[in-house]
N, C-alpha and C. Protein backbone atom coordinates (compact mmCIF):
# COMPACT_ATOMS: atom_id res chain seq x y z
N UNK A 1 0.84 -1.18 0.00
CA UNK A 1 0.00 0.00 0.00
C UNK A 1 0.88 1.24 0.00
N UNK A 2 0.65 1.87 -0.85
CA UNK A 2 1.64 3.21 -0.90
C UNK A 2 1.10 4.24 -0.46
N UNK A 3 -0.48 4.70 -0.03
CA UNK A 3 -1.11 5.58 0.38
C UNK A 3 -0.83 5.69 1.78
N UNK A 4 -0.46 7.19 2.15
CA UNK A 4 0.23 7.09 3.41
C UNK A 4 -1.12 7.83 4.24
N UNK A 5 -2.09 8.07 4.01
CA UNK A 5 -3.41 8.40 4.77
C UNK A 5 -3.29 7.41 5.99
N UNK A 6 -3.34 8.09 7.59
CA UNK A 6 -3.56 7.27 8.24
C UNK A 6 -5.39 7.25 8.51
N UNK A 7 -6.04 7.52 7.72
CA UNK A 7 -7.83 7.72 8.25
C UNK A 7 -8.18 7.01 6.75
N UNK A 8 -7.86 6.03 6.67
CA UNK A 8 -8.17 5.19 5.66
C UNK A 8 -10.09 4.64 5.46
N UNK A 9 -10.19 4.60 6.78
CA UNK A 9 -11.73 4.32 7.10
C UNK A 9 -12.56 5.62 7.54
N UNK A 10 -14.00 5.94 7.39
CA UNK A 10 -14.51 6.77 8.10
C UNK A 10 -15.03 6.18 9.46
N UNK A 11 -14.65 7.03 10.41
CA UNK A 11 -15.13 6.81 11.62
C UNK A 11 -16.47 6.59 11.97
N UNK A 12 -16.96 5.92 12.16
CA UNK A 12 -18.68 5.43 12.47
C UNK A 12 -19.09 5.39 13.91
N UNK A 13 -19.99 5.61 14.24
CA UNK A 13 -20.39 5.85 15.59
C UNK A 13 -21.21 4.81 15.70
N UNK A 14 -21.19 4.35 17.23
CA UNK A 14 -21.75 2.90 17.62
C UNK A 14 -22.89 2.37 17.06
N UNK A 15 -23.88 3.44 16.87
CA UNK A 15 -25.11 3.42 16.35
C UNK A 15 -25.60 3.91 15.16
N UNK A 16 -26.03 3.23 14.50
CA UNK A 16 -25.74 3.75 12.75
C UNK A 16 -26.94 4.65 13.05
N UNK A 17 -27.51 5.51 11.66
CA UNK A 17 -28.21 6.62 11.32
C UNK A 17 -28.86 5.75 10.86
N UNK A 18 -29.94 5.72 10.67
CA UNK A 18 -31.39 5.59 9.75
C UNK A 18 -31.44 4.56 10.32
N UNK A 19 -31.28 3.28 11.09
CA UNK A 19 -31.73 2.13 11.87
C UNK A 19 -32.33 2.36 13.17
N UNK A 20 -33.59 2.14 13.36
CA UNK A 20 -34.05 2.41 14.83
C UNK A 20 -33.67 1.39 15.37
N UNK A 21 -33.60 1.76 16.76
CA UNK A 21 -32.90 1.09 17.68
C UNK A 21 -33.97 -0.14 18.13
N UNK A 22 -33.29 -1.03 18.75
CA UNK A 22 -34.18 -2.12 18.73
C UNK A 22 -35.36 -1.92 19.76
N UNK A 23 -35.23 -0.85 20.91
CA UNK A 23 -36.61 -0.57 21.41
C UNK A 23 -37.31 0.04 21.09
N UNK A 24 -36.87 0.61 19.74
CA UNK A 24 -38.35 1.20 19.09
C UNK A 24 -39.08 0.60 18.24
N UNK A 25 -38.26 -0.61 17.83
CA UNK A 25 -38.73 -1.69 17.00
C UNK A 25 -39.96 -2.16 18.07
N UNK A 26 -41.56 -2.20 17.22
CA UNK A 26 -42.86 -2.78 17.33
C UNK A 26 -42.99 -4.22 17.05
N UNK A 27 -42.83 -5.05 17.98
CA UNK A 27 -43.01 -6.08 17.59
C UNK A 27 -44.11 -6.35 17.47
N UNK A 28 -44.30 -7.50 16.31
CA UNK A 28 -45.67 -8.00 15.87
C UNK A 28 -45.74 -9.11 16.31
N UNK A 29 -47.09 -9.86 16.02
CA UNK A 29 -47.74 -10.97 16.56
C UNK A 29 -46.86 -12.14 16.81
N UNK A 30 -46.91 -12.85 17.47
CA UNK A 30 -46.35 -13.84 17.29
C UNK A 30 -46.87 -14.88 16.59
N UNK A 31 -46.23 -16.08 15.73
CA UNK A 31 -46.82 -16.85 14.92
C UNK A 31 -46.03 -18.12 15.72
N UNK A 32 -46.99 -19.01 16.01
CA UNK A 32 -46.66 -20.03 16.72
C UNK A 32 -47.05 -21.62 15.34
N UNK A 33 -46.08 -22.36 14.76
CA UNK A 33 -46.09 -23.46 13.76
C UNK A 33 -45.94 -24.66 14.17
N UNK A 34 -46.87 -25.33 14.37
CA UNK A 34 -47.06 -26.77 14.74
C UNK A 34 -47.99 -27.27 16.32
N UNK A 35 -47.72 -27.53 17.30
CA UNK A 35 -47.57 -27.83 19.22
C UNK A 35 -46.58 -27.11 19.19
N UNK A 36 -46.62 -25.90 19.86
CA UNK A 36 -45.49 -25.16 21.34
C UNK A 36 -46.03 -24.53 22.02
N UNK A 37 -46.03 -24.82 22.84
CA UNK A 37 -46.58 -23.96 24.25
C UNK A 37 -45.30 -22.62 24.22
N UNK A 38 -45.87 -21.84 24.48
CA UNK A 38 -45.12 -20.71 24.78
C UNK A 38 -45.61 -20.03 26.32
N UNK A 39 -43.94 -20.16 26.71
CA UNK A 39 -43.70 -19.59 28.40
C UNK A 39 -43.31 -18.36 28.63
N UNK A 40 -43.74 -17.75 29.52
CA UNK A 40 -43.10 -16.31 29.36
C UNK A 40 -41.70 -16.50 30.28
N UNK A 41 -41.12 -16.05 30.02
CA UNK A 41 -39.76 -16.16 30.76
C UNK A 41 -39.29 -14.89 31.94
N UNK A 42 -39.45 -14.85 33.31
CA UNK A 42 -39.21 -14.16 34.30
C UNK A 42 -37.62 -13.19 34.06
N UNK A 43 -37.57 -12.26 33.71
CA UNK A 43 -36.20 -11.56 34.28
C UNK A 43 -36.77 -11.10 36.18
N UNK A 44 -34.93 -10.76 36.06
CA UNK A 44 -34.73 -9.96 37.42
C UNK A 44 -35.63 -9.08 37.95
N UNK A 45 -35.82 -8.21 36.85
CA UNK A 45 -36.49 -6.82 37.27
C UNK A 45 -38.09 -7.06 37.05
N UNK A 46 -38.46 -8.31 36.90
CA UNK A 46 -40.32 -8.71 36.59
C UNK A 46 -40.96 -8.49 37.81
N UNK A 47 -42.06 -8.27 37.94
CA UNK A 47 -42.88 -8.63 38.83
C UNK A 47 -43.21 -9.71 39.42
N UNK A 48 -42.92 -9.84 40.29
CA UNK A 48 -43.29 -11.90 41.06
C UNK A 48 -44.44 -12.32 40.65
N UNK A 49 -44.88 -13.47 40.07
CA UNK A 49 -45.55 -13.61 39.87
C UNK A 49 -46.75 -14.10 41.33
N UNK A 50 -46.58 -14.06 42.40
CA UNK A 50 -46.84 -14.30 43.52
C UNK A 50 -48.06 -13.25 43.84
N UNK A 51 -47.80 -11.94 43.33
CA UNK A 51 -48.65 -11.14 43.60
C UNK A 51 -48.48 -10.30 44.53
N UNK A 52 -46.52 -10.31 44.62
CA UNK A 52 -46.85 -9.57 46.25
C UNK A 52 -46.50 -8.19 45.58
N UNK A 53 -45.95 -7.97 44.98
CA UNK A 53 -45.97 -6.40 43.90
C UNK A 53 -44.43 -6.23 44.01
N UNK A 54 -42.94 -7.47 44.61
CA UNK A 54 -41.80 -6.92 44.50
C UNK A 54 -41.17 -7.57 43.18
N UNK A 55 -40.18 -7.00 42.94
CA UNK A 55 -39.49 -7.68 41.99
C UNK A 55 -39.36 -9.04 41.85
N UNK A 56 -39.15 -9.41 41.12
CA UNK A 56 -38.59 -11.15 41.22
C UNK A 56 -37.08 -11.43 41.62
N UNK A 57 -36.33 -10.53 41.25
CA UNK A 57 -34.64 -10.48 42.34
C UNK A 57 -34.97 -10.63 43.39
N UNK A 58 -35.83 -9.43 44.21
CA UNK A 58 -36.08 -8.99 45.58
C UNK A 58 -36.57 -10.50 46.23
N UNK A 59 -37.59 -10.97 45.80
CA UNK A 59 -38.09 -11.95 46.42
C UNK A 59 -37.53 -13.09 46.25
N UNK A 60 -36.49 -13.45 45.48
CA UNK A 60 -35.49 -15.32 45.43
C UNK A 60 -34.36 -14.53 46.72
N UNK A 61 -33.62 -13.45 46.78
CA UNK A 61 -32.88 -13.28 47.51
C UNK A 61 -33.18 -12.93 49.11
């Protein structure tokens, strides 16, 4: 390479332009193909399903 440019690339920022970010992405229906039960899956920060109104962290620890 004989081009002595050290900025050979343009610098891009973490998050491109014109792509919304994935929480603004609307998700649509779900399409369920064949038997599957579908589970909802608990994070940390969910509501217990217990009913007592704390987190689900708060209440395993």
């Amino acid at each position: 390479m004989t081009n002595s440019n050290p900025y050979l690339f343009e610098r891009s920022s973490k998050r491109r332009r014109g792509y919304p970010s994935e929480t603004a992405v609307k998700r649509g229906d779900r399409v369920v193909h064949g038997h599957k039960e579908l589970h909802e899956k608990l994070g940390n920060n969910d509501l217990c399903p217990c009913g007592s109104g704390r987190c689900f962290q708060a209440v395993l620890s």
